[in-house]
PDB file of N, CA and C in Angstrom:
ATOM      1  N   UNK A   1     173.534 222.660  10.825  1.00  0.00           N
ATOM      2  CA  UNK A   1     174.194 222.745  12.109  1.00  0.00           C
ATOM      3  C   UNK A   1     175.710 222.792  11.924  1.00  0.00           C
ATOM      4  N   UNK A   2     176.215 222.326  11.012  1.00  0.00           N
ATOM      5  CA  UNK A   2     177.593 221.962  10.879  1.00  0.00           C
ATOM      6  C   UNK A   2     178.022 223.446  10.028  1.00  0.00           C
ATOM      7  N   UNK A   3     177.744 223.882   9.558  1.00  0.00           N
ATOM      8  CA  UNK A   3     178.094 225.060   8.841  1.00  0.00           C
ATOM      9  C   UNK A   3     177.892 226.254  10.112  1.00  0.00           C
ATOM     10  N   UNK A   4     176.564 226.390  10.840  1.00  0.00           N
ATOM     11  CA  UNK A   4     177.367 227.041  12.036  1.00  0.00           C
ATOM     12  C   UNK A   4     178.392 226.642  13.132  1.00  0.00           C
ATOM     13  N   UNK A   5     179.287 225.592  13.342  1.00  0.00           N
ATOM     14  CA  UNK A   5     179.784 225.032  13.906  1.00  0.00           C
ATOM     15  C   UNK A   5     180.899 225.545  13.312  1.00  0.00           C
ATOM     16  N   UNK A   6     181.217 225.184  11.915  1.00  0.00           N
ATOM     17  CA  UNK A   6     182.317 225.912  11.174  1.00  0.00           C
ATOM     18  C   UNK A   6     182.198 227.290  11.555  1.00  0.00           C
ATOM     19  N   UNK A   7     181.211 228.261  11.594  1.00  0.00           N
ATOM     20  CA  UNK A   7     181.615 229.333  11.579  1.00  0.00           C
ATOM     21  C   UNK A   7     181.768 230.228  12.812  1.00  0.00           C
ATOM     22  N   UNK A   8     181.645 229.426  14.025  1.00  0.00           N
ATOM     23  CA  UNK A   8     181.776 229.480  15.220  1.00  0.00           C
ATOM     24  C   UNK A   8     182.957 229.273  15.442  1.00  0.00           C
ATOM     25  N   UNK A   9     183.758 228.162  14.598  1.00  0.00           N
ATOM     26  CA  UNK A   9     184.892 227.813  14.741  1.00  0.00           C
ATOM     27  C   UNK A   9     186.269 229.093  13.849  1.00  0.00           C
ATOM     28  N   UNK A  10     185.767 229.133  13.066  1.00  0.00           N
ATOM     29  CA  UNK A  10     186.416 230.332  12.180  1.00  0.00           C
ATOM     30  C   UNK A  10     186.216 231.106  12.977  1.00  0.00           C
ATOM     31  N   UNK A  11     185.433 232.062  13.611  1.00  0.00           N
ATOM     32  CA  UNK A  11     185.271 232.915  14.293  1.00  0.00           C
ATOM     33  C   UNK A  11     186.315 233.330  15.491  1.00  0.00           C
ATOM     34  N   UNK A  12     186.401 231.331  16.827  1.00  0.00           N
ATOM     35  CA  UNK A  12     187.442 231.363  17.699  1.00  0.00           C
ATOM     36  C   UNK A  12     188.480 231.911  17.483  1.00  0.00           C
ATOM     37  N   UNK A  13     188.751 230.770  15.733  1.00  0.00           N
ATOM     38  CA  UNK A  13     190.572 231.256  15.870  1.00  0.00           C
ATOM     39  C   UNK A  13     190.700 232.703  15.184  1.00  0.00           C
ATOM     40  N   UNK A  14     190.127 232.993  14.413  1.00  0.00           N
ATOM     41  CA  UNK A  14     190.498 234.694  14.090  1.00  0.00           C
ATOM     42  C   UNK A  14     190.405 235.396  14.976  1.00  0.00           C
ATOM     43  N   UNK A  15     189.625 235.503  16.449  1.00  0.00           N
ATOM     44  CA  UNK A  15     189.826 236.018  17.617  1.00  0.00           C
ATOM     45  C   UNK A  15     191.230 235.725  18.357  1.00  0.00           C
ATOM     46  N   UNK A  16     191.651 234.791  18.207  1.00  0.00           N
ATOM     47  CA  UNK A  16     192.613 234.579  19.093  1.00  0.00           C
ATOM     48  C   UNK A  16     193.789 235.004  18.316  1.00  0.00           C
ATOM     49  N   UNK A  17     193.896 234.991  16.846  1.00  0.00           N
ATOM     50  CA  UNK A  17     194.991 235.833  15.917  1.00  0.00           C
ATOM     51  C   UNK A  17     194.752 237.281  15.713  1.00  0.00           C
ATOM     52  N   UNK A  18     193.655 237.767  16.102  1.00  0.00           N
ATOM     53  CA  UNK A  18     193.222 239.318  16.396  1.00  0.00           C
ATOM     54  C   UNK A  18     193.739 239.616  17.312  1.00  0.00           C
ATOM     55  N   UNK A  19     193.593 238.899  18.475  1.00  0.00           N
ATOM     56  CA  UNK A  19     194.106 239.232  19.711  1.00  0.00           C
ATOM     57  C   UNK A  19     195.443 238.801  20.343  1.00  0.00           C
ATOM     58  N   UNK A  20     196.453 238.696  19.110  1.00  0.00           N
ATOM     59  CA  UNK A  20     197.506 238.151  19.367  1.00  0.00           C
ATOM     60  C   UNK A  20     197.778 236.407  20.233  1.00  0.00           C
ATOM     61  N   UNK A  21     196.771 235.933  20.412  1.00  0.00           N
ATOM     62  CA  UNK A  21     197.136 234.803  21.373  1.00  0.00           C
ATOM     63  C   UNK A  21     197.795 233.687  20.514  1.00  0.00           C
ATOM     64  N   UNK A  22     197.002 233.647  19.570  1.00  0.00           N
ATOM     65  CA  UNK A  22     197.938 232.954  18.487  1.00  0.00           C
ATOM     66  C   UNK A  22     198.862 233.721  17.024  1.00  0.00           C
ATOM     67  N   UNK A  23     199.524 232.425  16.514  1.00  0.00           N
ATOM     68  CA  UNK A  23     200.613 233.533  15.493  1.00  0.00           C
ATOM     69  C   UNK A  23     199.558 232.595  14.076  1.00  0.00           C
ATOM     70  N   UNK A  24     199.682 233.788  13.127  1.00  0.00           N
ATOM     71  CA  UNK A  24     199.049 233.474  11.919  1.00  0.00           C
ATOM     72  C   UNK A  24     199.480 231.886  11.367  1.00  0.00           C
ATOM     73  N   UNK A  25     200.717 231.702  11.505  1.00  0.00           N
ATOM     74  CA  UNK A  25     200.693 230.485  10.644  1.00  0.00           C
ATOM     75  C   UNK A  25     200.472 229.016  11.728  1.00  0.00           C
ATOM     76  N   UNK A  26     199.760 229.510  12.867  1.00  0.00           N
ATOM     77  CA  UNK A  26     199.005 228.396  14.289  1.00  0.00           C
ATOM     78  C   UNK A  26     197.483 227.992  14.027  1.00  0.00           C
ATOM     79  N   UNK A  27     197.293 229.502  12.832  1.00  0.00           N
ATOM     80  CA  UNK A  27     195.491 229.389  12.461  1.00  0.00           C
ATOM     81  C   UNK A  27     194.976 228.267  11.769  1.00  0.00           C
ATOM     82  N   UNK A  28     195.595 227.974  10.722  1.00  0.00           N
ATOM     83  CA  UNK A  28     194.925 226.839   9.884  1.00  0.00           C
ATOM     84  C   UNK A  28     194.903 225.389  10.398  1.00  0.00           C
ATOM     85  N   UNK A  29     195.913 225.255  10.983  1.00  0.00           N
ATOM     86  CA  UNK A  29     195.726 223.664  11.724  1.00  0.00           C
ATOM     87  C   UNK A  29     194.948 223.512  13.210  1.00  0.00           C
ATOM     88  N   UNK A  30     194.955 225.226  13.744  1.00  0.00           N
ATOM     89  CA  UNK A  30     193.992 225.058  15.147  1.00  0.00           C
ATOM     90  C   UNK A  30     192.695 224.483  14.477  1.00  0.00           C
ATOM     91  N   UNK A  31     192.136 225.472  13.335  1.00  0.00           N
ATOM     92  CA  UNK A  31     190.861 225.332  12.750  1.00  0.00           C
ATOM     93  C   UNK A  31     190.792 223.476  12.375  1.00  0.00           C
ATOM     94  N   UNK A  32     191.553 223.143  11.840  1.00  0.00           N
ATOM     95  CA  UNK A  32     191.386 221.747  11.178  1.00  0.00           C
ATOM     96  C   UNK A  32     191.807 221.083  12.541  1.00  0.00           C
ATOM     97  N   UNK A  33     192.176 221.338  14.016  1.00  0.00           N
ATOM     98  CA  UNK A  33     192.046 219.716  15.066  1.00  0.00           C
ATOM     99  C   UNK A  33     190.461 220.668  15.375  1.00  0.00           C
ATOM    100  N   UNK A  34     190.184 221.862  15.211  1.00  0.00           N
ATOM    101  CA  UNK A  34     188.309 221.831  15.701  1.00  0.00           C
ATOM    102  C   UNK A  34     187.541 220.980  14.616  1.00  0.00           C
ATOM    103  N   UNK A  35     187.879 221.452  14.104  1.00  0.00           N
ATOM    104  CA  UNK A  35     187.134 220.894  12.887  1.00  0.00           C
ATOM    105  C   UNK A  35     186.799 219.010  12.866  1.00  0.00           C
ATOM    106  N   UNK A  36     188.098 218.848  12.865  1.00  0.00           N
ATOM    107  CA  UNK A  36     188.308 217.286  13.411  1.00  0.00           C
ATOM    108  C   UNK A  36     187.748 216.540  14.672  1.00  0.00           C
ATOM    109  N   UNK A  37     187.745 217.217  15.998  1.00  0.00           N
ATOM    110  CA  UNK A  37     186.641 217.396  17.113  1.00  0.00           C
ATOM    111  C   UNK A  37     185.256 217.762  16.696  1.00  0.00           C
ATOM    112  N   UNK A  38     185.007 218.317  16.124  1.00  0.00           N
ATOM    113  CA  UNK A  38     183.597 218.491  15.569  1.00  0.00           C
ATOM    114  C   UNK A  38     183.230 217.267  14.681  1.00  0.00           C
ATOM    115  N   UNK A  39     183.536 216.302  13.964  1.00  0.00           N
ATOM    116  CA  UNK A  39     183.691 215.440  12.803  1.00  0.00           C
ATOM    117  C   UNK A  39     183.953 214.529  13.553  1.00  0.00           C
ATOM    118  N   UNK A  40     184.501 214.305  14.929  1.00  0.00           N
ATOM    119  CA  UNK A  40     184.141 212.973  15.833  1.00  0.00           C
ATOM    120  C   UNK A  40     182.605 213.217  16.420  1.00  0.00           C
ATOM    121  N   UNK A  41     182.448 214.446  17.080  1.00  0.00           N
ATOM    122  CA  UNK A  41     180.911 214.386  17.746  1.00  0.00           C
ATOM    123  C   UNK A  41     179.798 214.082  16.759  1.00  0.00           C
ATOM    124  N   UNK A  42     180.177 214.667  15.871  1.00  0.00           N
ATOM    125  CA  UNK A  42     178.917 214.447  14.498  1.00  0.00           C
ATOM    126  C   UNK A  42     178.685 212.664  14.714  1.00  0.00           C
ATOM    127  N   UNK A  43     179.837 212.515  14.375  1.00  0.00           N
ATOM    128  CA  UNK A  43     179.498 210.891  14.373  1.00  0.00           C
ATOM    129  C   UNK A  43     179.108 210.003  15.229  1.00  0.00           C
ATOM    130  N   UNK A  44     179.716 210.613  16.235  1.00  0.00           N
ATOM    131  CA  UNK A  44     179.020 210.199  17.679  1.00  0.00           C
ATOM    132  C   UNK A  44     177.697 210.422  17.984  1.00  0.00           C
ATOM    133  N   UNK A  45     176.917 211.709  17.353  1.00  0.00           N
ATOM    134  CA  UNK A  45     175.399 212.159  17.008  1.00  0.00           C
ATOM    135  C   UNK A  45     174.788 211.176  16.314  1.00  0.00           C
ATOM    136  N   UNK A  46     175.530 211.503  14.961  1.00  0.00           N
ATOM    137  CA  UNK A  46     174.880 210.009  13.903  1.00  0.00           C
ATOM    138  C   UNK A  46     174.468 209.094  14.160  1.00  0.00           C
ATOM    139  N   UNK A  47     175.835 208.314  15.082  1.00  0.00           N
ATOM    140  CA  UNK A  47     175.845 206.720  15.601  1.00  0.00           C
ATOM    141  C   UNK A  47     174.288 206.269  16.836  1.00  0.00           C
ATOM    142  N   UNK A  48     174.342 207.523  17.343  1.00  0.00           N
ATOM    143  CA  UNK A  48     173.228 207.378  18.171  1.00  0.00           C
ATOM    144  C   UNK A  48     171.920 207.219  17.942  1.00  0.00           C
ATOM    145  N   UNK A  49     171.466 208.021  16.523  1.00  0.00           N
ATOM    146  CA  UNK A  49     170.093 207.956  15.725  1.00  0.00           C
ATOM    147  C   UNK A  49     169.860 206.720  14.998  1.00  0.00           C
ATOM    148  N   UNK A  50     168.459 206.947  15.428  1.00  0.00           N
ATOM    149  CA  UNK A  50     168.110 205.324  14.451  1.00  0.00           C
ATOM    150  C   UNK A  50     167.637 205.154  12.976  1.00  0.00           C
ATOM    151  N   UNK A  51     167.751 206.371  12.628  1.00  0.00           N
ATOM    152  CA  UNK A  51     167.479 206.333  11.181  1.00  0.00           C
ATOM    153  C   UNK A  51     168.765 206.297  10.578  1.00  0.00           C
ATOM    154  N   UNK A  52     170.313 206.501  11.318  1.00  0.00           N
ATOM    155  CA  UNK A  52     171.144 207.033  10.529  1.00  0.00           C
ATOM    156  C   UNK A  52     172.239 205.474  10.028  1.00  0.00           C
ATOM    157  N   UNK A  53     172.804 205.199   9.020  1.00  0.00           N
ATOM    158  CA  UNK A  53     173.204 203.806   8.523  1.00  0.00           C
ATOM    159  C   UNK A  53     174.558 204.292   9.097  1.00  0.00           C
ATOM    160  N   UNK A  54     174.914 203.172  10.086  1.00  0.00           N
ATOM    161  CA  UNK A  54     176.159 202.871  10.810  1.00  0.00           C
ATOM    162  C   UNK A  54     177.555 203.060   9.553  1.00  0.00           C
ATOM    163  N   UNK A  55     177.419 202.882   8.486  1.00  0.00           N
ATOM    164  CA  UNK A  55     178.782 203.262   8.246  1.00  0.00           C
ATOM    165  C   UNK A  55     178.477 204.543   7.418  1.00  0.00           C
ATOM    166  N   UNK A  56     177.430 205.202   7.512  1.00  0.00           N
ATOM    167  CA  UNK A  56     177.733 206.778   7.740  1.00  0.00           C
ATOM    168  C   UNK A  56     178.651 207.966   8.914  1.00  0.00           C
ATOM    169  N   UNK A  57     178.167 206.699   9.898  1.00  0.00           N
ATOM    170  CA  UNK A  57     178.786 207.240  11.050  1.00  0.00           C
ATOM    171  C   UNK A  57     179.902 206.989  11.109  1.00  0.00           C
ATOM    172  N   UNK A  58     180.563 205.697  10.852  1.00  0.00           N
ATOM    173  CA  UNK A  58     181.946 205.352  10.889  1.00  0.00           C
ATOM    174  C   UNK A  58     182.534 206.479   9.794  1.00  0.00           C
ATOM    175  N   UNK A  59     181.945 206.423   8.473  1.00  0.00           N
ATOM    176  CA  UNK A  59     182.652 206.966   7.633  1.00  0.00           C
ATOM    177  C   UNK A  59     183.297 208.523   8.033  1.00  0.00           C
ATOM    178  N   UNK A  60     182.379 209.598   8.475  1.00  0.00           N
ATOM    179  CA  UNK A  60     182.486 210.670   9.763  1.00  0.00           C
ATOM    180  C   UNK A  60     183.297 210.136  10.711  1.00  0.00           C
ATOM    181  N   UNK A  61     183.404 209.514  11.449  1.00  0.00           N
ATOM    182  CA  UNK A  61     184.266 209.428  11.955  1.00  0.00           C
ATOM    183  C   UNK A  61     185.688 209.215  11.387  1.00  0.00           C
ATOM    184  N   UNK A  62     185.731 208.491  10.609  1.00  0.00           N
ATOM    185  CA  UNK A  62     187.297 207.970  10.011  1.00  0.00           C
ATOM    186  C   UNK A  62     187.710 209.341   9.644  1.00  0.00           C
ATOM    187  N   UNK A  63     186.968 210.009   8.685  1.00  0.00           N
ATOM    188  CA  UNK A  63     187.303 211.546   8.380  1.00  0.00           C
ATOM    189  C   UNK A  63     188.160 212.723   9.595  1.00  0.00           C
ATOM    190  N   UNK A  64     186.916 212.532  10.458  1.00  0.00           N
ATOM    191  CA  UNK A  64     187.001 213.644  11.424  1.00  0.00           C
ATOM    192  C   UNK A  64     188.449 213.236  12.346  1.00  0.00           C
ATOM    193  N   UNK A  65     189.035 212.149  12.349  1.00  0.00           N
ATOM    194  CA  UNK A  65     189.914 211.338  12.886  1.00  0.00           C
ATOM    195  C   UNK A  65     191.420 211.927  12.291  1.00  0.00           C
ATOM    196  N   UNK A  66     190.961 211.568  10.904  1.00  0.00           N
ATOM    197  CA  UNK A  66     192.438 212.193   9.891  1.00  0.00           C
ATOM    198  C   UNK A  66     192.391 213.313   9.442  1.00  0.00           C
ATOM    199  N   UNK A  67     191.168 214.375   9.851  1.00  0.00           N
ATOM    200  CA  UNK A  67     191.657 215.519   9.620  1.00  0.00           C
ATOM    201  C   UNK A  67     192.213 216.294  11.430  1.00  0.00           C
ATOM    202  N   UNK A  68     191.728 215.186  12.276  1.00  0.00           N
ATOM    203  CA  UNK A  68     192.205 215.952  13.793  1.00  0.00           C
ATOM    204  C   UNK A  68     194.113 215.772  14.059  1.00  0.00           C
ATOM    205  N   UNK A  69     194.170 214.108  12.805  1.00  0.00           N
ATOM    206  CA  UNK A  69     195.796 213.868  12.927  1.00  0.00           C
ATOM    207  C   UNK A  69     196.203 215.047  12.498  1.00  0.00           C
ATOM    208  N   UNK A  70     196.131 215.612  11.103  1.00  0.00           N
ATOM    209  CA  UNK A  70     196.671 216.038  10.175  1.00  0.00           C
ATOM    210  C   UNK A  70     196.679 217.637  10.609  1.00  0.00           C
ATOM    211  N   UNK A  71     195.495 218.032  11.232  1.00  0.00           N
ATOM    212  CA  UNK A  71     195.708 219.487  11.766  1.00  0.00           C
ATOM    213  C   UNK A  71     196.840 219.141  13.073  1.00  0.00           C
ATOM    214  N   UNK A  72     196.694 218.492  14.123  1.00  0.00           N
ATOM    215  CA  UNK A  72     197.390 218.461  16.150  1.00  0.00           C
ATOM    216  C   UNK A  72     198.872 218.061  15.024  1.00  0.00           C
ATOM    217  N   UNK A  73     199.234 217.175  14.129  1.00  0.00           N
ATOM    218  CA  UNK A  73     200.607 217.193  13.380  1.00  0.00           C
ATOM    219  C   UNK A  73     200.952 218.415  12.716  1.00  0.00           C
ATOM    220  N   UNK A  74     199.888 219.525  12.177  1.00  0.00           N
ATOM    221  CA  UNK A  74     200.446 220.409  11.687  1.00  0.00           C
ATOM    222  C   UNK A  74     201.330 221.239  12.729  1.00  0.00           C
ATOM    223  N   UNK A  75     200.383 221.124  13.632  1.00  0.00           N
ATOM    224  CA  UNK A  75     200.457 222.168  15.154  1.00  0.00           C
ATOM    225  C   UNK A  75     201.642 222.044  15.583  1.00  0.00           C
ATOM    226  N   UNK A  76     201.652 220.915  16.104  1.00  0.00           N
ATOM    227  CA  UNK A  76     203.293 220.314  16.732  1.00  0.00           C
ATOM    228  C   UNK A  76     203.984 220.470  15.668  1.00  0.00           C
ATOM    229  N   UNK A  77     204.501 220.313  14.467  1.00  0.00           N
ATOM    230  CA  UNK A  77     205.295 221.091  13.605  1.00  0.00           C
ATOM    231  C   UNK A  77     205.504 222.368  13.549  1.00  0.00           C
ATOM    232  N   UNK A  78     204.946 223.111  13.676  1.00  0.00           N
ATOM    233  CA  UNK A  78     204.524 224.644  14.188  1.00  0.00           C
ATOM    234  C   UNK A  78     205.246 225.188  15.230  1.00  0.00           C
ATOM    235  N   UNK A  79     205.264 223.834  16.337  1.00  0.00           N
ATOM    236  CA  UNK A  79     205.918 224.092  17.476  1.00  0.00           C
ATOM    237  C   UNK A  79     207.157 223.630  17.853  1.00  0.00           C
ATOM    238  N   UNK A  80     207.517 222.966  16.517  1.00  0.00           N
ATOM    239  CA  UNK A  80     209.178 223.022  16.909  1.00  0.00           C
ATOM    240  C   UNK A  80     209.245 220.501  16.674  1.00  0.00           C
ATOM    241  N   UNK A  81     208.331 220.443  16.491  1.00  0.00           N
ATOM    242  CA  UNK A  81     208.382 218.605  16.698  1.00  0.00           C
ATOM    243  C   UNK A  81     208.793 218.322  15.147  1.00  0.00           C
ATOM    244  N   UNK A  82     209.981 217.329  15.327  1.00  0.00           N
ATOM    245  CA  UNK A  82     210.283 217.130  13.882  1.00  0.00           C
ATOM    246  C   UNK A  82     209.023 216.364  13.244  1.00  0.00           C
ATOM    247  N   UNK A  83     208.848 216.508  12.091  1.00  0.00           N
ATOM    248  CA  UNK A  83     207.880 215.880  10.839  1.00  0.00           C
ATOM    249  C   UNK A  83     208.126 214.853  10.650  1.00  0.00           C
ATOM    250  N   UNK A  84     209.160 213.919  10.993  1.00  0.00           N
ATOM    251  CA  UNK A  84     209.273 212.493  11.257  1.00  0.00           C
ATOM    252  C   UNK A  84     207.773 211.943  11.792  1.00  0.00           C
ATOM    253  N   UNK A  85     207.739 212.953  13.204  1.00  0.00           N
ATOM    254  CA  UNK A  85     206.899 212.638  14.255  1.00  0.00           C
ATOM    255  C   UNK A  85     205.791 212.604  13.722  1.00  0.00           C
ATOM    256  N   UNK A  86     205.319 212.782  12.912  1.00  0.00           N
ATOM    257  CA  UNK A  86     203.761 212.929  11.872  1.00  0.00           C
ATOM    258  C   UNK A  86     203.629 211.298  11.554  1.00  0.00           C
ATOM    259  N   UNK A  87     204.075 210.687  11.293  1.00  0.00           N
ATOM    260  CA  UNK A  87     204.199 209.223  10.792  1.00  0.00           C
ATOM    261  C   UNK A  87     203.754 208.037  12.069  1.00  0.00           C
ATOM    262  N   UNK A  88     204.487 208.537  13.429  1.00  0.00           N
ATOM    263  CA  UNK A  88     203.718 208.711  14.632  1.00  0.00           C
ATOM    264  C   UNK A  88     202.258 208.442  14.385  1.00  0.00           C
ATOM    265  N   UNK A  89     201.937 209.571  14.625  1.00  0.00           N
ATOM    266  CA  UNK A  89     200.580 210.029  14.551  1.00  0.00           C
ATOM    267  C   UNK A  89     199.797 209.301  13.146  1.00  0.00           C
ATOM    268  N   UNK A  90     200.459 209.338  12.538  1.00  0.00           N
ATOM    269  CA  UNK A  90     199.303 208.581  11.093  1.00  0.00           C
ATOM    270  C   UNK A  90     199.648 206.853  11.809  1.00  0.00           C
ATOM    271  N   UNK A  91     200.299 206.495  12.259  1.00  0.00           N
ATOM    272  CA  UNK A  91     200.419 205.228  12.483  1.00  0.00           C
ATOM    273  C   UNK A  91     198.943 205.241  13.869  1.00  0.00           C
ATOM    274  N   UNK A  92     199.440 205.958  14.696  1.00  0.00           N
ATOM    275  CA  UNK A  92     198.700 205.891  15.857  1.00  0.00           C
ATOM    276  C   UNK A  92     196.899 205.843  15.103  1.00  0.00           C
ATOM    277  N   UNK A  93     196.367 206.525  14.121  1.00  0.00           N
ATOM    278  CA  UNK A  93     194.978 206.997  13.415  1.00  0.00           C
ATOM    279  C   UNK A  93     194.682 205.307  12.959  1.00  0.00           C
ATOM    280  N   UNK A  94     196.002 204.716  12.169  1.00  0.00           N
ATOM    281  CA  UNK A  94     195.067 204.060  11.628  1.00  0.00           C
ATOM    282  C   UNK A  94     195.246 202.720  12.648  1.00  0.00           C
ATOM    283  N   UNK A  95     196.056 202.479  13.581  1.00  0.00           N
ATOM    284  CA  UNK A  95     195.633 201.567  15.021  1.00  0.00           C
ATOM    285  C   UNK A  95     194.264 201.686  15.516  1.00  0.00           C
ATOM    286  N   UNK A  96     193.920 203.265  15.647  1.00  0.00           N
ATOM    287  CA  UNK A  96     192.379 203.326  16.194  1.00  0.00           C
ATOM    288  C   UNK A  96     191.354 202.985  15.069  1.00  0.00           C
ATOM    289  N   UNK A  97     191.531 203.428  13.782  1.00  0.00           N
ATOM    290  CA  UNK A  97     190.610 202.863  13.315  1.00  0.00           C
ATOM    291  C   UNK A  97     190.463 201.813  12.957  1.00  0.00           C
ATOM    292  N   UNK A  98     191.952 201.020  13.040  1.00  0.00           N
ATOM    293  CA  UNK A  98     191.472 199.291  12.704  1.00  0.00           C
ATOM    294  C   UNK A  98     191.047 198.489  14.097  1.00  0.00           C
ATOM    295  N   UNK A  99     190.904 199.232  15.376  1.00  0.00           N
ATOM    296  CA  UNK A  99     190.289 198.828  16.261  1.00  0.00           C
ATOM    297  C   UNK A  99     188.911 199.155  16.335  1.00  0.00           C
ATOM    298  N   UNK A 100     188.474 200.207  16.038  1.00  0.00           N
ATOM    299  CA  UNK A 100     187.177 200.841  16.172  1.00  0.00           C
ATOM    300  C   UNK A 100     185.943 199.879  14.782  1.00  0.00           C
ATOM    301  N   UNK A 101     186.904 199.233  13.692  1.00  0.00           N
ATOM    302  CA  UNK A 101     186.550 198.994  12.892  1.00  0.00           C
ATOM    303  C   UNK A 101     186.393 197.387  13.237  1.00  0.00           C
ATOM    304  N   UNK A 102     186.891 196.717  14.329  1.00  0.00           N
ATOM    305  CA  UNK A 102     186.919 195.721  14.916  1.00  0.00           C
ATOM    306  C   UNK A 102     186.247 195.616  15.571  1.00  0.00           C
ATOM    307  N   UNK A 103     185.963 196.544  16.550  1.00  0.00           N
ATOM    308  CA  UNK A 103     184.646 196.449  17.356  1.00  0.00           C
ATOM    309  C   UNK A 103     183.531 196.661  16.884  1.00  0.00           C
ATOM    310  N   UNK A 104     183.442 197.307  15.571  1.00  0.00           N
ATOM    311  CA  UNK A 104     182.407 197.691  15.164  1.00  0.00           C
ATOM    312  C   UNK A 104     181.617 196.209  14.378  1.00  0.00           C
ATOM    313  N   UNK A 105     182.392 195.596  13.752  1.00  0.00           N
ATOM    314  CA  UNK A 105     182.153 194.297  13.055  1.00  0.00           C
ATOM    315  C   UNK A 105     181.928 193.148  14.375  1.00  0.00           C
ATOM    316  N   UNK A 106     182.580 193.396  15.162  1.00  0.00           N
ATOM    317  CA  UNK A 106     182.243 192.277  16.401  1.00  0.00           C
ATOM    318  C   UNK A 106     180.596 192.319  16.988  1.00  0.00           C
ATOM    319  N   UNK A 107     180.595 194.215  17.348  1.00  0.00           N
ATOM    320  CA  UNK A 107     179.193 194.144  17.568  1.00  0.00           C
ATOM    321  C   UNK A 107     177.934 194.123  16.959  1.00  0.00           C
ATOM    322  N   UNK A 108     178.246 194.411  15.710  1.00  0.00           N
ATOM    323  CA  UNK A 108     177.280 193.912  14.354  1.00  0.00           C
ATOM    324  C   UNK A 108     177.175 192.707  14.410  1.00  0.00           C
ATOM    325  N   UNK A 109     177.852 191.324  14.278  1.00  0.00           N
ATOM    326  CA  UNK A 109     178.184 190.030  14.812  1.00  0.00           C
ATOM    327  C   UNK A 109     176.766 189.244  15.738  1.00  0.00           C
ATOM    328  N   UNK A 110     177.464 190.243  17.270  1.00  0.00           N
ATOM    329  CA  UNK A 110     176.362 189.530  18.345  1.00  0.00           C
ATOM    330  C   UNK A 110     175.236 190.150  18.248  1.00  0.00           C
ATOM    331  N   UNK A 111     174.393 191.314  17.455  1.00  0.00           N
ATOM    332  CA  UNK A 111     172.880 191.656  17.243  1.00  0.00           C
ATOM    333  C   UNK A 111     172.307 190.366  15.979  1.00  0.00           C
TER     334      UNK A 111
END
């Protein structure tokens, strides 16, 4: 499923650089915040199944998290935001995941 997802996704943005909507060097980091949106739902899929071991899912998630920083920071660099502002954003990733990683141990806890 995930390999057509990728290639659904490859597909978008070379349409939209075919069709002028985007500029070539906008392609690689659009692809990596989909990619990164795709790599939260997965985990959000995962987390839901009962066969699947909870820090598989976290682990997907933490991923899909720092590759959505690392592409939406490429982007906004792209668009003119100083690269300071990236540090921002890696600060902001790992706030959520030391919260997500808090709740996650809390609710492991009360089962």
């Amino acid at each position: 499923m995930t390999l057509g997802v990728l290639l659904i996704i490859l597909a978008a943005w070379s349409a939209a650089w075919i069709l002028e909507a985007i500029l070539l060097q906008d392609m690689l980091p659009g692809i990596l915040l989909s990619v990164g949106i795709w790599m939260i739902a997965l985990a959000g899929l995962k987390a839901s199944r009962s066969g699947v071991s909870d820090s598989n899912a976290f682990s997907t998630f933490g991923w899909g998290m720092l590759i959505l920083v690392l592409g939406g920071s490429w982007w906004l660099s792209n668009s003119g935001m100083p690269m300071e502002m990236t540090l921002v954003f890696v600060l902001l990733l790992l706030g959520l995941l030391a919260i997500v990683t808090a709740l996650r141990t809390t609710m492991s806890r009360k089962e």
